[in-house]
N, C-alpha and C. Protein backbone atom coordinates (compact mmCIF):
# COMPACT_ATOMS: atom_id res chain seq x y z
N UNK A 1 12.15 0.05 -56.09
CA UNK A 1 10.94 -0.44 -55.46
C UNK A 1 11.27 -1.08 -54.11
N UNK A 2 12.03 -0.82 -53.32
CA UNK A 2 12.48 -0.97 -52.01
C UNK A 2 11.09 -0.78 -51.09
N UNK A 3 11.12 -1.68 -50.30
CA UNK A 3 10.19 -2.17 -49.43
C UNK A 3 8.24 -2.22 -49.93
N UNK A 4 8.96 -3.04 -50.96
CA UNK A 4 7.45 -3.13 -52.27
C UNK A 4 7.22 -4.26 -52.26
N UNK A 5 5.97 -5.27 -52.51
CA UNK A 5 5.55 -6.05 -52.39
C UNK A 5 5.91 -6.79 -54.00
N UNK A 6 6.55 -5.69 -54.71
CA UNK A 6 7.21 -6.19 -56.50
C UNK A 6 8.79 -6.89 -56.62
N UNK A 7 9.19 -7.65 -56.61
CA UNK A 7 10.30 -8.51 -56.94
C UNK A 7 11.02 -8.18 -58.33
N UNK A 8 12.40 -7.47 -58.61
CA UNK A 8 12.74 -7.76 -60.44
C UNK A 8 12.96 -8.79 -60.87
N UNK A 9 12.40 -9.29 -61.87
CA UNK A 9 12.27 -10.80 -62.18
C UNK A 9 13.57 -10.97 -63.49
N UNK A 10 13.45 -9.37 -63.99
CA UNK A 10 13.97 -9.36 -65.59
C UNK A 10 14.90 -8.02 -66.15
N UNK A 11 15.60 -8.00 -66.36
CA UNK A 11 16.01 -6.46 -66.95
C UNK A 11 16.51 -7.38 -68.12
N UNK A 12 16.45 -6.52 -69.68
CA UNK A 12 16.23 -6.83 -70.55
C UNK A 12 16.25 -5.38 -71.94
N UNK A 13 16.08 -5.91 -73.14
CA UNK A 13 15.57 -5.13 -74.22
C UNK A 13 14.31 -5.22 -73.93
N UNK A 14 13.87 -3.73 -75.15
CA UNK A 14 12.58 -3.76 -74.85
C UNK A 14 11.71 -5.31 -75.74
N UNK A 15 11.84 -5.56 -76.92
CA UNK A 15 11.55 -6.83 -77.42
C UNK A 15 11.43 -8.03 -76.51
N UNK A 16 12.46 -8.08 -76.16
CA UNK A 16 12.26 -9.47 -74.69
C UNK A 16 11.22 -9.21 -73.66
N UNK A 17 11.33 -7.74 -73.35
CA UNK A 17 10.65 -7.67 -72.25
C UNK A 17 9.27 -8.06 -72.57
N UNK A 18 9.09 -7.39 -74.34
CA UNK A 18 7.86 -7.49 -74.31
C UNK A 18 6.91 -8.97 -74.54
N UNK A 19 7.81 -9.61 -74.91
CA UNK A 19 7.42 -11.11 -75.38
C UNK A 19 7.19 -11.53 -74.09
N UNK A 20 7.86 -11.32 -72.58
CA UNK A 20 7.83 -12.14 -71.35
C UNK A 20 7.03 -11.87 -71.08
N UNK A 21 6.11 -10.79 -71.09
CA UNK A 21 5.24 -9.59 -70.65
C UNK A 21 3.68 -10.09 -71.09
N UNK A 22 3.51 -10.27 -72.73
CA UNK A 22 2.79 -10.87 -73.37
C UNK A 22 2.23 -12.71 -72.58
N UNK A 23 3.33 -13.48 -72.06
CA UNK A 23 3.48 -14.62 -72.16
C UNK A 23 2.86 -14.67 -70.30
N UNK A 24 3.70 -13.89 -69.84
CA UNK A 24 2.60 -13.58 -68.37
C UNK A 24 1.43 -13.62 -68.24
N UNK A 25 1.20 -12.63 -69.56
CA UNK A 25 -0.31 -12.01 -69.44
C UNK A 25 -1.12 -13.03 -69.63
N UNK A 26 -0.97 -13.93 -70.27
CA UNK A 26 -1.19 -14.89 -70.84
C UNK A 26 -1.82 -16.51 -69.22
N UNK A 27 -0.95 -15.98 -68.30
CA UNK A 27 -1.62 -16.90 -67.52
C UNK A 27 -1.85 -15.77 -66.21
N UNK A 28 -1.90 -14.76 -66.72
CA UNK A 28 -2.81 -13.77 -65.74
C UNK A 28 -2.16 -13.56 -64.71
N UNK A 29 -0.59 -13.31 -65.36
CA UNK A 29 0.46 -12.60 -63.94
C UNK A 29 0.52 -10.95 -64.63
N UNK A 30 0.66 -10.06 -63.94
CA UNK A 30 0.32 -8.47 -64.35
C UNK A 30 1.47 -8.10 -64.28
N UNK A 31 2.22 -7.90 -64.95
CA UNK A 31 3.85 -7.31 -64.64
C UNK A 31 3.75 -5.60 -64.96
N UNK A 32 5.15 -5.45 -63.66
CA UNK A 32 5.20 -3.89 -63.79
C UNK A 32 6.44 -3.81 -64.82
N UNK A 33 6.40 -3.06 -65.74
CA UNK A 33 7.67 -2.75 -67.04
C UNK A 33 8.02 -1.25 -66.46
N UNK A 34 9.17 -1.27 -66.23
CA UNK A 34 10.20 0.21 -65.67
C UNK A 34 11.01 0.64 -66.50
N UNK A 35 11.20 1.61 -67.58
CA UNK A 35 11.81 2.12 -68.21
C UNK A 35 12.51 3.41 -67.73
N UNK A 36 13.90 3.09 -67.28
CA UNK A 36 14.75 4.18 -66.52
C UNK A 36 14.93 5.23 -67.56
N UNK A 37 14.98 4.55 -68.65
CA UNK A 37 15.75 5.30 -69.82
C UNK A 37 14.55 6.48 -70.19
N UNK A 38 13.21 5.86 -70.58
CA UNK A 38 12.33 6.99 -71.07
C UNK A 38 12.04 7.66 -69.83
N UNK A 39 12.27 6.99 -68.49
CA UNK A 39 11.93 8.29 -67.71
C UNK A 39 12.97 9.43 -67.73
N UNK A 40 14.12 9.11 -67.68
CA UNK A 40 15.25 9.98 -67.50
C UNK A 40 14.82 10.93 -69.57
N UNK A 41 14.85 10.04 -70.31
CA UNK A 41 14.55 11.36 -71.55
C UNK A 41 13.30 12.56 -71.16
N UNK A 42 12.07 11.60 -70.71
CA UNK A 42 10.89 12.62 -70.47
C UNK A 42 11.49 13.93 -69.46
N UNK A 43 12.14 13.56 -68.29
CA UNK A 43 12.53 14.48 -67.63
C UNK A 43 13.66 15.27 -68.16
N UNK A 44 14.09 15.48 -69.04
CA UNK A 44 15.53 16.10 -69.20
C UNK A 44 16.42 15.55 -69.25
N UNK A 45 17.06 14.30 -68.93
CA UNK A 45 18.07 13.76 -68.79
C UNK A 45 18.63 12.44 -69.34
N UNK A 46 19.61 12.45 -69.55
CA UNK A 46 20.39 11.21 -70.97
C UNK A 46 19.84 10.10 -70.03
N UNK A 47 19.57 8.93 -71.14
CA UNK A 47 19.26 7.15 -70.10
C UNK A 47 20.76 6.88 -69.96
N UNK A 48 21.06 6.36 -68.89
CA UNK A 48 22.07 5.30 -68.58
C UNK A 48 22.05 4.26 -69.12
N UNK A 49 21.57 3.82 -69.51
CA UNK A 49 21.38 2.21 -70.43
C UNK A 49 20.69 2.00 -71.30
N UNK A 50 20.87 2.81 -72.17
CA UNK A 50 19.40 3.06 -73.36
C UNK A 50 18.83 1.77 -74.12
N UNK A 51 17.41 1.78 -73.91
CA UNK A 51 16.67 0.31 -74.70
C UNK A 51 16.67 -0.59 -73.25
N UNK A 52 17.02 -0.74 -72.64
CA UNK A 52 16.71 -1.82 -71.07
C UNK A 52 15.63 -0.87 -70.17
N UNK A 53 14.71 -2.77 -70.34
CA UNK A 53 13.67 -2.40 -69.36
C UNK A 53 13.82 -3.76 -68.30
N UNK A 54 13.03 -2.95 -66.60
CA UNK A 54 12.97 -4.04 -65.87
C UNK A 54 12.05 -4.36 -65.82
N UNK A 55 11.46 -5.58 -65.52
CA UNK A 55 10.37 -6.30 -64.97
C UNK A 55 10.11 -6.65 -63.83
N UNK A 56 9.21 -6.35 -63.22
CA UNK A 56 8.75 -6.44 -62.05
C UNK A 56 7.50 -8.03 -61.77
N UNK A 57 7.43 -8.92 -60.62
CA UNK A 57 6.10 -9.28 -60.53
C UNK A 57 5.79 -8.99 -59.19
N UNK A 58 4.51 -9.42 -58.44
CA UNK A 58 4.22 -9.35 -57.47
C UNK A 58 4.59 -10.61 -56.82
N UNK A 59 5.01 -10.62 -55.17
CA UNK A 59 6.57 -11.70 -54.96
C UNK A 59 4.83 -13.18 -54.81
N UNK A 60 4.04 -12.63 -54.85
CA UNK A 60 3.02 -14.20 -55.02
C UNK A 60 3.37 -15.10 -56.14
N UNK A 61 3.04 -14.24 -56.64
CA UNK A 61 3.31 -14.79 -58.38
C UNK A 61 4.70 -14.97 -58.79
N UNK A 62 5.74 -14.87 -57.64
CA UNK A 62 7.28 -14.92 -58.91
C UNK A 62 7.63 -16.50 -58.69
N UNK A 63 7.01 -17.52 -58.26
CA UNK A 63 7.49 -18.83 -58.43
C UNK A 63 7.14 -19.12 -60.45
N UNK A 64 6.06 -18.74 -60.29
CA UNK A 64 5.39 -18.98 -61.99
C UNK A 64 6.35 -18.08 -62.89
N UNK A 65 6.41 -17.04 -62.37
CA UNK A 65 7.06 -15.94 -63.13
C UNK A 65 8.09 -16.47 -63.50
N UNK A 66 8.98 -16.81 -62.52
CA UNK A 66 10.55 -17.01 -63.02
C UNK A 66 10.45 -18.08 -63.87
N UNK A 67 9.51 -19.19 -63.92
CA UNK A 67 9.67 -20.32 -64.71
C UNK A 67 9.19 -19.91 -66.62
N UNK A 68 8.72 -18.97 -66.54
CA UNK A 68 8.30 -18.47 -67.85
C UNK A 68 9.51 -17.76 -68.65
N UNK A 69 10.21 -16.85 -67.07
CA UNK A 69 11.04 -15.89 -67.85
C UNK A 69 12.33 -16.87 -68.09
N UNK A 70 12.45 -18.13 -67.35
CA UNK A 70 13.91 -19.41 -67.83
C UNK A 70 13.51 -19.90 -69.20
N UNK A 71 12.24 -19.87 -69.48
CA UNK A 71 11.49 -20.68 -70.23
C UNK A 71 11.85 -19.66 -71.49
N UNK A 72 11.46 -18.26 -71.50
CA UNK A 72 11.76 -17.88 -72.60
C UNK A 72 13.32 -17.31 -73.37
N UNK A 73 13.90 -17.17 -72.18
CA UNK A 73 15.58 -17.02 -72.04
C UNK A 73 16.40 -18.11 -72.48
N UNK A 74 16.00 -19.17 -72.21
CA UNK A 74 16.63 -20.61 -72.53
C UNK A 74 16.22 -20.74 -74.06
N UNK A 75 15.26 -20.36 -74.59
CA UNK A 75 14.98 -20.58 -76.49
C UNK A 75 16.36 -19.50 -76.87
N UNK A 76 16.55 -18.27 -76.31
CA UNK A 76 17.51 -17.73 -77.12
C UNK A 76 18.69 -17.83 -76.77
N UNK A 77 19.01 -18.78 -75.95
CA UNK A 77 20.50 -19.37 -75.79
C UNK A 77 21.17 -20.28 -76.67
N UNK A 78 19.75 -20.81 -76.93
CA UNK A 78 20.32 -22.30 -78.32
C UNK A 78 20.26 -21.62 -79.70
């Protein structure tokens, strides 16, 4: 996403992603979810990193963003 108004906030499993994703939605940030892996299967070709997705926000919203995605990263450290 080079010269995009979207920031990666997250690369991740899909489970994490989806909980951060959920928890966004939640205060009405819209995240983009990029799955290299199912694109590369749909097209023909093996994933490089199978099960990792990135997360994207829009760079307005990534002050909030990042504090959600420390917020939920930091529960599964302890």
């Amino acid at each position: 996403m080079a010269n995009s108004n979207y920031i990666k906030i997250f690369t991740g499993n899909f489970i994490t992603v989806q909980r951060i994703v959920s928890d966004l939605e939640k205060t009405n940030i819209r995240p983009i979810v990029k799955d290299q892996s199912e694109s590369a299967r749909l097209a023909g070709f093996g994933p490089s990193i199978p099960g990792q997705q990135e997360l994207y926000v829009h760079k307005d919203e990534l002050d909030k963003a990042v504090e959600i995605v420390e917020s939920i990263t930091s529960e599964f450290q302890n």
